[in-house]
PDB file of N, CA and C in Angstrom:
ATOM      1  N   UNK A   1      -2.322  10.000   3.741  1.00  0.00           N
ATOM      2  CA  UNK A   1      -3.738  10.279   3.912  1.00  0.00           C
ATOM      3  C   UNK A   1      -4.034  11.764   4.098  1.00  0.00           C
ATOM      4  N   UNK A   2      -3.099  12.873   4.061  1.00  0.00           N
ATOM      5  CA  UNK A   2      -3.195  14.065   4.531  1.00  0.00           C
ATOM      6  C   UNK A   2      -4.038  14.876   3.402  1.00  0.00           C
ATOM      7  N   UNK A   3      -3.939  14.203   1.913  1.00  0.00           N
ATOM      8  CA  UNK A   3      -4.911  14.618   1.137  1.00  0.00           C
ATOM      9  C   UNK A   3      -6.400  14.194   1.373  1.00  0.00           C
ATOM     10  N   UNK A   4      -6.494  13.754   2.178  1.00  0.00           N
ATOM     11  CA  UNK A   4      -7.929  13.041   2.283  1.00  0.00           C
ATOM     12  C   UNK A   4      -8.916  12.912   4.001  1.00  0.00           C
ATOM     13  N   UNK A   5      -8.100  14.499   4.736  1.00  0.00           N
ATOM     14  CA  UNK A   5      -8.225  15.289   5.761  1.00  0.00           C
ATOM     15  C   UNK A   5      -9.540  15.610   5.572  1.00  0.00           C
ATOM     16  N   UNK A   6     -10.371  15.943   4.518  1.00  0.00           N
ATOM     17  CA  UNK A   6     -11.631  16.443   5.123  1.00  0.00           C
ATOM     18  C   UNK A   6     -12.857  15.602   4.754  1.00  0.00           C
ATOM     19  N   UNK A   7     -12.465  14.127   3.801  1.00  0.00           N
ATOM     20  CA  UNK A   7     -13.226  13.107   3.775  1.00  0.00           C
ATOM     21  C   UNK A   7     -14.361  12.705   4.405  1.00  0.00           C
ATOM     22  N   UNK A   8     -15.226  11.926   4.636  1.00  0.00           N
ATOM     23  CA  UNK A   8     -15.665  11.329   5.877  1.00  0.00           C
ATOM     24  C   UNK A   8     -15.619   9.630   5.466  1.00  0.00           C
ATOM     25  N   UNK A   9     -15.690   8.966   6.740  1.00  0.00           N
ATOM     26  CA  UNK A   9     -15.030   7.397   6.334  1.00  0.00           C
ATOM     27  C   UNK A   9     -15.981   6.758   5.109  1.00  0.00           C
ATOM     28  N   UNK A  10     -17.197   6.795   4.815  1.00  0.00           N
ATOM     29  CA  UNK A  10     -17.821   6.412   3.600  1.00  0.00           C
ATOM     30  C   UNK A  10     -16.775   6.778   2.470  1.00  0.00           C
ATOM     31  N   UNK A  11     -16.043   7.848   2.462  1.00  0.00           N
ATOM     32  CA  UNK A  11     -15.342   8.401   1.104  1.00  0.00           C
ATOM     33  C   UNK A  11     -14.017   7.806   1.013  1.00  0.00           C
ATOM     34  N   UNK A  12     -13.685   6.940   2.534  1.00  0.00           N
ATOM     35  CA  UNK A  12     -12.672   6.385   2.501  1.00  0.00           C
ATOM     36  C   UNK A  12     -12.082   4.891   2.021  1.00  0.00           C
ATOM     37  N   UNK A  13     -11.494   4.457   1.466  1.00  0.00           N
ATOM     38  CA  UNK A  13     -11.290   2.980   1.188  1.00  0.00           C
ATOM     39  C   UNK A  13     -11.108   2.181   2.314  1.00  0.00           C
ATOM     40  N   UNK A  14     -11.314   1.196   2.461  1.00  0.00           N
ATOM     41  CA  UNK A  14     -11.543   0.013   3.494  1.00  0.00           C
ATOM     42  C   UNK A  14      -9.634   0.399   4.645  1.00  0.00           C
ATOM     43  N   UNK A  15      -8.656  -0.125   3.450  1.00  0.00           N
ATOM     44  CA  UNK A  15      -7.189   0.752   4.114  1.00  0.00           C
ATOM     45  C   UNK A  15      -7.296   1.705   4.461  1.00  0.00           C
ATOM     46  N   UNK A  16      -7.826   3.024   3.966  1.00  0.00           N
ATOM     47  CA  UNK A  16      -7.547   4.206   4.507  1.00  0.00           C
ATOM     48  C   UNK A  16      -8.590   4.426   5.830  1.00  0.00           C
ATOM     49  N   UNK A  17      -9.056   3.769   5.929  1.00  0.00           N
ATOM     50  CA  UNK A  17     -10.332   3.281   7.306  1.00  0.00           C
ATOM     51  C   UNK A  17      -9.256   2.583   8.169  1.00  0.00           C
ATOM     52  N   UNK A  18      -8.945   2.146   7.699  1.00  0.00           N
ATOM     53  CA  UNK A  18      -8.129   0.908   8.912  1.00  0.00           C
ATOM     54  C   UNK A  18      -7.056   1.862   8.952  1.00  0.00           C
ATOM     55  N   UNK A  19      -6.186   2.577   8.326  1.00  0.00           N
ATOM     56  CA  UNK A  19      -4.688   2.968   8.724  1.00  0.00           C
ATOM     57  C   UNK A  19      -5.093   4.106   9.602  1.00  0.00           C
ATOM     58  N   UNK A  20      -5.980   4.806   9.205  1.00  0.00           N
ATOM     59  CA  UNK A  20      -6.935   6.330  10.607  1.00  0.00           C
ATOM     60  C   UNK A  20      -7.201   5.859  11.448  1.00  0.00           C
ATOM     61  N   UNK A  21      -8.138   4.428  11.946  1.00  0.00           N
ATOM     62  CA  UNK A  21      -8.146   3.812  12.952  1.00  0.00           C
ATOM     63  C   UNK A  21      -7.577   3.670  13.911  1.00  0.00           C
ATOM     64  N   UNK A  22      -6.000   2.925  13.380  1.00  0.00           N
ATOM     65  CA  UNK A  22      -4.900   2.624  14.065  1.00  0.00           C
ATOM     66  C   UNK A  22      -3.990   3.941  14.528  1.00  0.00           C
ATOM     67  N   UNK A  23      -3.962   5.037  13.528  1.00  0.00           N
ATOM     68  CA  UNK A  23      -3.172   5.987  14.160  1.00  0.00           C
ATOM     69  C   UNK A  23      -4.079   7.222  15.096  1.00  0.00           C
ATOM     70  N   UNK A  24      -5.572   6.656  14.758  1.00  0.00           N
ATOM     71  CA  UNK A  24      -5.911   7.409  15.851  1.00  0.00           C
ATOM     72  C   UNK A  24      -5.430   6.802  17.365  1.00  0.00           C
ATOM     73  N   UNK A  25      -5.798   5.505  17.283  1.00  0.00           N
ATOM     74  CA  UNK A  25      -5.513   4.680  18.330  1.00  0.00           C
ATOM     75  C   UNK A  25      -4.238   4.973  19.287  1.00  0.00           C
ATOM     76  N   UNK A  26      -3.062   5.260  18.088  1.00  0.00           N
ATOM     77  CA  UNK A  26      -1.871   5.402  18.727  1.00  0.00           C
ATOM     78  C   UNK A  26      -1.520   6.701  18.949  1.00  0.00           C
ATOM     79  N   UNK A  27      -2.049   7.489  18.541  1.00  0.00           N
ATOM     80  CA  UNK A  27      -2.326   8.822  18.856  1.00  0.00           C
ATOM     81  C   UNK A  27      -2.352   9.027  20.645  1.00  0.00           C
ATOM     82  N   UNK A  28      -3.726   8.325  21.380  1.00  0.00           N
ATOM     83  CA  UNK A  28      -3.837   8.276  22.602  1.00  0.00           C
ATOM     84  C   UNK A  28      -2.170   7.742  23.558  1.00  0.00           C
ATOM     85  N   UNK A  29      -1.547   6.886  22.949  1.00  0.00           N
ATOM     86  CA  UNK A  29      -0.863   6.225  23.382  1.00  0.00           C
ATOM     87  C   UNK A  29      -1.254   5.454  25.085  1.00  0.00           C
ATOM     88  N   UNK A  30      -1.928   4.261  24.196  1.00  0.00           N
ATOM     89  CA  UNK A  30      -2.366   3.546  25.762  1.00  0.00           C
ATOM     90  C   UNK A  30      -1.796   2.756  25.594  1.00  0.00           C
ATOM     91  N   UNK A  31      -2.084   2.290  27.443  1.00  0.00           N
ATOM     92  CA  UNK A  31      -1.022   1.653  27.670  1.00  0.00           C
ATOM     93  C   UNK A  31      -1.211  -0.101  26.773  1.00  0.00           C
ATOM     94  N   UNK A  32      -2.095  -0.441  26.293  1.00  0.00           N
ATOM     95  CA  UNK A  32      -2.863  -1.553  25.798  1.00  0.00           C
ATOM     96  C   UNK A  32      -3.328  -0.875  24.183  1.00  0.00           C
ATOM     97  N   UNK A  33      -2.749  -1.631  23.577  1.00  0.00           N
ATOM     98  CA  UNK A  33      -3.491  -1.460  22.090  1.00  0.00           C
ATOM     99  C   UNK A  33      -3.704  -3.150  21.766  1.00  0.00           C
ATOM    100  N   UNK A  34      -5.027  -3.519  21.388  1.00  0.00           N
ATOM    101  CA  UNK A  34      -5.728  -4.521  20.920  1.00  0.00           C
ATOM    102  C   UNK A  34      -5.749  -4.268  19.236  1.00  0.00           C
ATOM    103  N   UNK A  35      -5.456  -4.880  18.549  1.00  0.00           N
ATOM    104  CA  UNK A  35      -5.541  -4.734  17.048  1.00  0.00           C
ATOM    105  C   UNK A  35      -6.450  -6.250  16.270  1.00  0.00           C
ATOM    106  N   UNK A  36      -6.955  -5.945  15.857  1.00  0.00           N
ATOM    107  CA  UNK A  36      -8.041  -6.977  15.629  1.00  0.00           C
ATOM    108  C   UNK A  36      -7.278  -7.489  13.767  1.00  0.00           C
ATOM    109  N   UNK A  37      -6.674  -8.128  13.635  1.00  0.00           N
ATOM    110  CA  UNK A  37      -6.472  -7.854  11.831  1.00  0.00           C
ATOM    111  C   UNK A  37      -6.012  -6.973  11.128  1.00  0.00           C
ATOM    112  N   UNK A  38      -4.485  -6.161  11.912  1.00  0.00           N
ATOM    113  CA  UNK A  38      -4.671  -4.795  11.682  1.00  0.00           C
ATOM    114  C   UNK A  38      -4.035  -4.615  10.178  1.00  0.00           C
ATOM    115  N   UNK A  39      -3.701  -5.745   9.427  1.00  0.00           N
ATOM    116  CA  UNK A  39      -3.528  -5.841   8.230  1.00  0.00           C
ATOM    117  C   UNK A  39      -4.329  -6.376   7.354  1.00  0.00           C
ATOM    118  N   UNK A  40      -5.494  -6.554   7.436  1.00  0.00           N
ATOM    119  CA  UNK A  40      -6.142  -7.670   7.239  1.00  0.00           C
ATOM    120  C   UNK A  40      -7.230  -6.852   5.249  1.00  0.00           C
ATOM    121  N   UNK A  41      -6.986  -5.533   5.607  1.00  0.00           N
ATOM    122  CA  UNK A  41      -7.499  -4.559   4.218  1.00  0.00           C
ATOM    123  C   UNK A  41      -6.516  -3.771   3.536  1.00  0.00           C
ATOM    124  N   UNK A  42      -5.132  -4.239   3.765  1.00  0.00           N
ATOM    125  CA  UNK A  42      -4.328  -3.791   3.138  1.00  0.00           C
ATOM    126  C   UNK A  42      -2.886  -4.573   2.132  1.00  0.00           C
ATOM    127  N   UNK A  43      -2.557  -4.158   1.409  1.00  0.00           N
ATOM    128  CA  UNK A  43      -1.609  -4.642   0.323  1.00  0.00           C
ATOM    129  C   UNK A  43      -0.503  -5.073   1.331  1.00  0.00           C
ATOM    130  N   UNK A  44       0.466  -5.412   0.790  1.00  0.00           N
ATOM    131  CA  UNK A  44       1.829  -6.460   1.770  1.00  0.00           C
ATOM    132  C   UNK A  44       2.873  -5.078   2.245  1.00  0.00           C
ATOM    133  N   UNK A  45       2.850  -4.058   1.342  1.00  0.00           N
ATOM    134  CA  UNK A  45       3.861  -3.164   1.265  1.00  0.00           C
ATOM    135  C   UNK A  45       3.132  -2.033   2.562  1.00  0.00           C
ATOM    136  N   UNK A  46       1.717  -1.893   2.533  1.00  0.00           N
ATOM    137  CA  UNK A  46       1.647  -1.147   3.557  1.00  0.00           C
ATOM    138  C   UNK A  46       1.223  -1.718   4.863  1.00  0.00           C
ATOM    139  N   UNK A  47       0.085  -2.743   5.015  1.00  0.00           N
ATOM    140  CA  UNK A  47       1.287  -3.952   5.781  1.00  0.00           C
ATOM    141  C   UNK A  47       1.956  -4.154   7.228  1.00  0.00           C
ATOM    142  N   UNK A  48       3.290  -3.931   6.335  1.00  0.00           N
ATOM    143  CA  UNK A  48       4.421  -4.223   6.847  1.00  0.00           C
ATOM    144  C   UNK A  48       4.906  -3.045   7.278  1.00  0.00           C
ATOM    145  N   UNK A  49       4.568  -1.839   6.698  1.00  0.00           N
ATOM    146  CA  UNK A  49       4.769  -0.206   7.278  1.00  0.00           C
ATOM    147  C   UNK A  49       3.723  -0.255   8.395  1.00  0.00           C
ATOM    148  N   UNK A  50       2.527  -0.718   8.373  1.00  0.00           N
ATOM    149  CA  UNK A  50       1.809  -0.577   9.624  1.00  0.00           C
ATOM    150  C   UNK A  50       2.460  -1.697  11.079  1.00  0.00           C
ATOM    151  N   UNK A  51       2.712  -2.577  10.539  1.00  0.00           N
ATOM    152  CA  UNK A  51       3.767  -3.545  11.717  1.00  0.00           C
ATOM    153  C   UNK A  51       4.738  -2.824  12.059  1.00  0.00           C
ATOM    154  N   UNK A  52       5.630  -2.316  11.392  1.00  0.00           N
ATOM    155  CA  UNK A  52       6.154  -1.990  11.666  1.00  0.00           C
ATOM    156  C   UNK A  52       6.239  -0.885  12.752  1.00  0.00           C
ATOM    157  N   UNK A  53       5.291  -0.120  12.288  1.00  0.00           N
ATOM    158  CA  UNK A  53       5.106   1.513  13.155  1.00  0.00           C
ATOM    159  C   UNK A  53       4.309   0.502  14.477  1.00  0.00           C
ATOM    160  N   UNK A  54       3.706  -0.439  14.310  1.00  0.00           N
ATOM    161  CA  UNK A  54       3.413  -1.150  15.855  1.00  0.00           C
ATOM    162  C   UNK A  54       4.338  -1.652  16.518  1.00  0.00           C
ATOM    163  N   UNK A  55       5.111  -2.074  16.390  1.00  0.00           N
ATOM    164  CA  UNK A  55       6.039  -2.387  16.819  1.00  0.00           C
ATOM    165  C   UNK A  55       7.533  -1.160  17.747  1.00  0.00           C
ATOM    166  N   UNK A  56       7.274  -0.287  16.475  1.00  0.00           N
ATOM    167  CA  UNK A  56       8.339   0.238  17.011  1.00  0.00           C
ATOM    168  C   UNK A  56       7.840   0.904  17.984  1.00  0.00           C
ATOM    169  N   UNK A  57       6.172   1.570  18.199  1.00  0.00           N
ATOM    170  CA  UNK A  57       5.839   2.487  19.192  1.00  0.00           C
ATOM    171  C   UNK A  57       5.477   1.341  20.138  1.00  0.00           C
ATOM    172  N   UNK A  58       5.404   0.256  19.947  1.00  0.00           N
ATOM    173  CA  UNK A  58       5.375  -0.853  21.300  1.00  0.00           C
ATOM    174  C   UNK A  58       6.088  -0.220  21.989  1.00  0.00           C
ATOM    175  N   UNK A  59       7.665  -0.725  21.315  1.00  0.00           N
ATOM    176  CA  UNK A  59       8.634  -1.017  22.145  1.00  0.00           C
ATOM    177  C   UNK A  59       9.106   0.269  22.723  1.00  0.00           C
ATOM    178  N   UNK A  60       8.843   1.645  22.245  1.00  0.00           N
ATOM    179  CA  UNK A  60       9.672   3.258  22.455  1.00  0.00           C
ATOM    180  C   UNK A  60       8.407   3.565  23.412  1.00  0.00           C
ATOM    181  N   UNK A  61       7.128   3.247  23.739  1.00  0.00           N
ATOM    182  CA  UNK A  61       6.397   3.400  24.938  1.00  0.00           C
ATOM    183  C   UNK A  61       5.935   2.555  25.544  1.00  0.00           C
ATOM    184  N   UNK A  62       6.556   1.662  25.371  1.00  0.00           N
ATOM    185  CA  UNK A  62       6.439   0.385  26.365  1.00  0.00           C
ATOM    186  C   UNK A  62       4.921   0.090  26.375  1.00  0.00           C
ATOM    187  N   UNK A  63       4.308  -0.100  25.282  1.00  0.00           N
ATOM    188  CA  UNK A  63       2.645  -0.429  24.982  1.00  0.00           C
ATOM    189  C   UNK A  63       2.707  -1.869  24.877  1.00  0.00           C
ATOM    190  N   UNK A  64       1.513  -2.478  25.615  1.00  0.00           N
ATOM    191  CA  UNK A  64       1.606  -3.930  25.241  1.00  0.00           C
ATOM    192  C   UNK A  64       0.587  -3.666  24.108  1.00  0.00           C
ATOM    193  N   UNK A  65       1.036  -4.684  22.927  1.00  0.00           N
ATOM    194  CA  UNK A  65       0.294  -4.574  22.093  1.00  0.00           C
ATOM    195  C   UNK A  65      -0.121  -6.468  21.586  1.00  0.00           C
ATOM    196  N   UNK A  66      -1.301  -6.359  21.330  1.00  0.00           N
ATOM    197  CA  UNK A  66      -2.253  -7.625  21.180  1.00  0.00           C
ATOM    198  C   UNK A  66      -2.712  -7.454  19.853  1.00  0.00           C
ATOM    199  N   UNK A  67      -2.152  -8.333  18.940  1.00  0.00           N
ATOM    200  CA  UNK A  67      -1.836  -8.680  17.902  1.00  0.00           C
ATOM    201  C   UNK A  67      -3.134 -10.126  16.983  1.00  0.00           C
ATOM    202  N   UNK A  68      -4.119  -9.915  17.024  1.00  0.00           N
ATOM    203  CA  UNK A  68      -5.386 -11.118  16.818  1.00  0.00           C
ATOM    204  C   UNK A  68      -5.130 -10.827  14.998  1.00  0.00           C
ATOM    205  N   UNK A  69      -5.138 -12.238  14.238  1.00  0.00           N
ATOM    206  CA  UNK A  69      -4.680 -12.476  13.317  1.00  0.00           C
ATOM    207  C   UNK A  69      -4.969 -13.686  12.918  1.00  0.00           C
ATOM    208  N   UNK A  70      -4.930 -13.856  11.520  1.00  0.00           N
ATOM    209  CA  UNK A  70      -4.478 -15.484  10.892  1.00  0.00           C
ATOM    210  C   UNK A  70      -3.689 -16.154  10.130  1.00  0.00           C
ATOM    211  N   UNK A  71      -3.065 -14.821   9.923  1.00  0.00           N
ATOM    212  CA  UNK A  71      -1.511 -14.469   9.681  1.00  0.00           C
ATOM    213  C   UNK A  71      -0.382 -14.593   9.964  1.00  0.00           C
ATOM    214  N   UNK A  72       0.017 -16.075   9.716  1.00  0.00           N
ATOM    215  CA  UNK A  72       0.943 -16.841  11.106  1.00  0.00           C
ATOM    216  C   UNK A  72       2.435 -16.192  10.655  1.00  0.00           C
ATOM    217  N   UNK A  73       2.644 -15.693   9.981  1.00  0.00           N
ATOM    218  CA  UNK A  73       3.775 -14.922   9.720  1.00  0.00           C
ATOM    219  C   UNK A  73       3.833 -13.705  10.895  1.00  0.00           C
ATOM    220  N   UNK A  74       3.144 -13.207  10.820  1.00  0.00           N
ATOM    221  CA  UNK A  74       3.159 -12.191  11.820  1.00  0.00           C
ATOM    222  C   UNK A  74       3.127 -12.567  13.336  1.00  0.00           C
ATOM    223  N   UNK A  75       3.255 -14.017  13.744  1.00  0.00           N
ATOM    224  CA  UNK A  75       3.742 -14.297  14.637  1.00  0.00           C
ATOM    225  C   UNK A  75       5.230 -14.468  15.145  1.00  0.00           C
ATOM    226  N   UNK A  76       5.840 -13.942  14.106  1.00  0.00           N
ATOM    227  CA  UNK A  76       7.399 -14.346  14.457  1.00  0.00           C
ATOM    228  C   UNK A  76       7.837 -12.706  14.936  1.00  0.00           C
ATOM    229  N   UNK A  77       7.453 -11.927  14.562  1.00  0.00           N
ATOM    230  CA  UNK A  77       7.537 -10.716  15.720  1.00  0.00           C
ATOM    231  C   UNK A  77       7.036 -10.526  16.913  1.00  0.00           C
ATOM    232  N   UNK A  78       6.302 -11.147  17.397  1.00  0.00           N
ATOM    233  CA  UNK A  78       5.843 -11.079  18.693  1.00  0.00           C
ATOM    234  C   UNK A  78       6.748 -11.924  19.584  1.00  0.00           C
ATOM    235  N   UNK A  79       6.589 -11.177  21.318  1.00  0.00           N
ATOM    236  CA  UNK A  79       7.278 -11.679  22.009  1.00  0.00           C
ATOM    237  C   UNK A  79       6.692 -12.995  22.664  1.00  0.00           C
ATOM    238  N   UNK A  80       5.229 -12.940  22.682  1.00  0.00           N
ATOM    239  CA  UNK A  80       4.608 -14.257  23.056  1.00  0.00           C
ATOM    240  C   UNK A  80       3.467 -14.659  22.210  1.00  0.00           C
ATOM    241  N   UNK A  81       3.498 -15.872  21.512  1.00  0.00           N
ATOM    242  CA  UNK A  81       2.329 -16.133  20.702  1.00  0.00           C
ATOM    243  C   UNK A  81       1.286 -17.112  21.501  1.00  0.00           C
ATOM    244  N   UNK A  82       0.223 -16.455  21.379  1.00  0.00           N
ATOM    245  CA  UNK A  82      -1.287 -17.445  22.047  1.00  0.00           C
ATOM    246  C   UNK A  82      -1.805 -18.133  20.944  1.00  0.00           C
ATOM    247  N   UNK A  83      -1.424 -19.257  21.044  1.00  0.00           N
ATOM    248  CA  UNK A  83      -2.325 -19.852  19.670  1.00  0.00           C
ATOM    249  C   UNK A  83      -4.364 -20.647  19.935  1.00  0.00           C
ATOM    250  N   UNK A  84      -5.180 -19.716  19.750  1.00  0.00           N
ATOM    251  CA  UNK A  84      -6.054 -20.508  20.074  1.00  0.00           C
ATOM    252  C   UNK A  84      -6.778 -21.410  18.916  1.00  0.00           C
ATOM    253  N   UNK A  85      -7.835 -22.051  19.142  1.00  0.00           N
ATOM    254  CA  UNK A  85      -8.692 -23.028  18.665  1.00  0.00           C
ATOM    255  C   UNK A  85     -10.245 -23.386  18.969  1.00  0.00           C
ATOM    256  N   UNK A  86     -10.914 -23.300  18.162  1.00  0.00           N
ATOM    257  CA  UNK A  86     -12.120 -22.916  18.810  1.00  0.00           C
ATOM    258  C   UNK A  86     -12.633 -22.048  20.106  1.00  0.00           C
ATOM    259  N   UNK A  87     -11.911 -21.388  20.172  1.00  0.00           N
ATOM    260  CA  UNK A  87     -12.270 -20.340  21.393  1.00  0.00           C
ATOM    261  C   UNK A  87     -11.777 -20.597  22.829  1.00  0.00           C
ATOM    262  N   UNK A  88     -10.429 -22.259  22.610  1.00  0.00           N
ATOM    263  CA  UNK A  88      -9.940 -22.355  23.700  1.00  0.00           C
ATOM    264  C   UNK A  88      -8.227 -21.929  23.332  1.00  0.00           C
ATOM    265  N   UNK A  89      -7.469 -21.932  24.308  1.00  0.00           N
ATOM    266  CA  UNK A  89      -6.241 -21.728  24.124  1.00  0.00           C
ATOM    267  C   UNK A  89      -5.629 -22.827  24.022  1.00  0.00           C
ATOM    268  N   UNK A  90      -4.644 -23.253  23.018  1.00  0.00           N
ATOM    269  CA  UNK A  90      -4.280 -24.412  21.876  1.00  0.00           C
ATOM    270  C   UNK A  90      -2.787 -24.390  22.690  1.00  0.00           C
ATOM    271  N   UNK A  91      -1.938 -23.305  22.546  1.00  0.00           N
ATOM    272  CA  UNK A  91      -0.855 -22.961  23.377  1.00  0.00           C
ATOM    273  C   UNK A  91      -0.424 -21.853  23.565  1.00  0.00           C
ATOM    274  N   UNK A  92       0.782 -21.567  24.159  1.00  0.00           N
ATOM    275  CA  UNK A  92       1.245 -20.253  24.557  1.00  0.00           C
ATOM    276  C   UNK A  92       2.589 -20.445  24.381  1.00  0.00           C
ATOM    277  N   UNK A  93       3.777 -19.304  23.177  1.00  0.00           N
ATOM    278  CA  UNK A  93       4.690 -19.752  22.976  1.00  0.00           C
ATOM    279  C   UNK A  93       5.515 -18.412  23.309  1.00  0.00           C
ATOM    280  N   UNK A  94       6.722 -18.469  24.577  1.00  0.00           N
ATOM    281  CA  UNK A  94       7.269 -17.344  24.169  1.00  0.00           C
ATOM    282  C   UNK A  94       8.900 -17.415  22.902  1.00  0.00           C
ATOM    283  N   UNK A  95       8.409 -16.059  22.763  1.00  0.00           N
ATOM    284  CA  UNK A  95       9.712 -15.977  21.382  1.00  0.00           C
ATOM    285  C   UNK A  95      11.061 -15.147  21.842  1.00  0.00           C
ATOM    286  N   UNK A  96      11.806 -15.802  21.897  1.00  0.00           N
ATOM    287  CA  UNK A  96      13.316 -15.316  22.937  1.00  0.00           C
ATOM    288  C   UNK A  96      13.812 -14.560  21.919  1.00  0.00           C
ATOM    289  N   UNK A  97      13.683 -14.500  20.739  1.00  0.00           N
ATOM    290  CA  UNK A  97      14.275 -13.519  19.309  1.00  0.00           C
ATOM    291  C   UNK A  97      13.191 -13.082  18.354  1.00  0.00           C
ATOM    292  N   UNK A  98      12.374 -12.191  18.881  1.00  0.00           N
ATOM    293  CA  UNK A  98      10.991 -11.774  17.909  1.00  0.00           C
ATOM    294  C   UNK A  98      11.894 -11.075  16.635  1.00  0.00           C
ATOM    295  N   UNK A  99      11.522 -11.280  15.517  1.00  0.00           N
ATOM    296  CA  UNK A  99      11.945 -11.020  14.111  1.00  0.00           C
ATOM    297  C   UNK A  99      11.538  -9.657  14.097  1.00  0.00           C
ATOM    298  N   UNK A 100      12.498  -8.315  13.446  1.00  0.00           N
ATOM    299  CA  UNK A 100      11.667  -6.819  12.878  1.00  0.00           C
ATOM    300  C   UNK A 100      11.089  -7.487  11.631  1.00  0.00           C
ATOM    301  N   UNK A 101      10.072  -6.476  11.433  1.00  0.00           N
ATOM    302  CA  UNK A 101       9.114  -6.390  10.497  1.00  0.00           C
ATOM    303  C   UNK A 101      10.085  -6.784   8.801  1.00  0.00           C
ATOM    304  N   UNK A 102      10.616  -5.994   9.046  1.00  0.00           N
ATOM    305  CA  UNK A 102      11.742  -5.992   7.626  1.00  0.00           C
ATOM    306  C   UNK A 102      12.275  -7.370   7.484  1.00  0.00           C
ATOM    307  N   UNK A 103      12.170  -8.296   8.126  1.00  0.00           N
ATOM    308  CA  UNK A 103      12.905  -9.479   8.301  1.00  0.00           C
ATOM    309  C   UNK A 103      11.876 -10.511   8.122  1.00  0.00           C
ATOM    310  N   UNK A 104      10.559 -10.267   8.195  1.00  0.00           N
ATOM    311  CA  UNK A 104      10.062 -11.023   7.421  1.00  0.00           C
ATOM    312  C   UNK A 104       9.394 -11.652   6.055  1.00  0.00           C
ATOM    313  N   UNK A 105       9.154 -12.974   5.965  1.00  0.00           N
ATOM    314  CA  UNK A 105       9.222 -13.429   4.511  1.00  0.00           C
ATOM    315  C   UNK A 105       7.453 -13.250   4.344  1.00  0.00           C
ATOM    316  N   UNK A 106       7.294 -12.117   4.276  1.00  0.00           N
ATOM    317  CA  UNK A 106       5.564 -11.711   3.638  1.00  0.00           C
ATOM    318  C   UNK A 106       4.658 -12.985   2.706  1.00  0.00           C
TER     319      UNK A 106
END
């Protein structure tokens, strides 16, 4: 995106909106990152580079990160999955071997 530094988000594509988003986000490094769909405007290949980079700065600053999705694949990296249902909680599963990003079947 470094070609596209003096843009403004109208000039940006829906991905390149969402991937500035997120690295502004992680930029702050809080202690809580909420991600709403954070793949949800992008191709499989970048993706899985954005999981990935969540993941790894989870785990190297100890960020809890909250993962909202419908993307049940992307539940096998997480350490605890909340499954809700109409706006109640359906269950709560923890995952004793969360999968890296690279390891999953997209």
């Amino acid at each position: 995106l470094s070609n596209r530094i003096n843009n403004f988000p109208s000039q940006l594509s829906g991905g390149e909106q969402q991937r500035v988003a997120i690295a502004r986000a992680l930029a702050k490094k809080p202690k809580l990152l909420l991600c709403d769909e954070p793949t949800g405007a992008l191709d499989s290949k970048t993706g899985k580079r954005i999981l990935d980079l969540l993941q790894t700065t989870s785990h190297n600053f100890k960020m809890t990160t909250i993962i909202i999705t419908h993307n049940s694949v992307i539940a096998d990296i997480a350490d605890r999955v909340i499954k809700m249902k109409n706006g109640l909680i359906e269950s709560i599963e923890i995952n004793e071997n969360p999968k890296l990003v690279k390891d999953l079947n997209w």
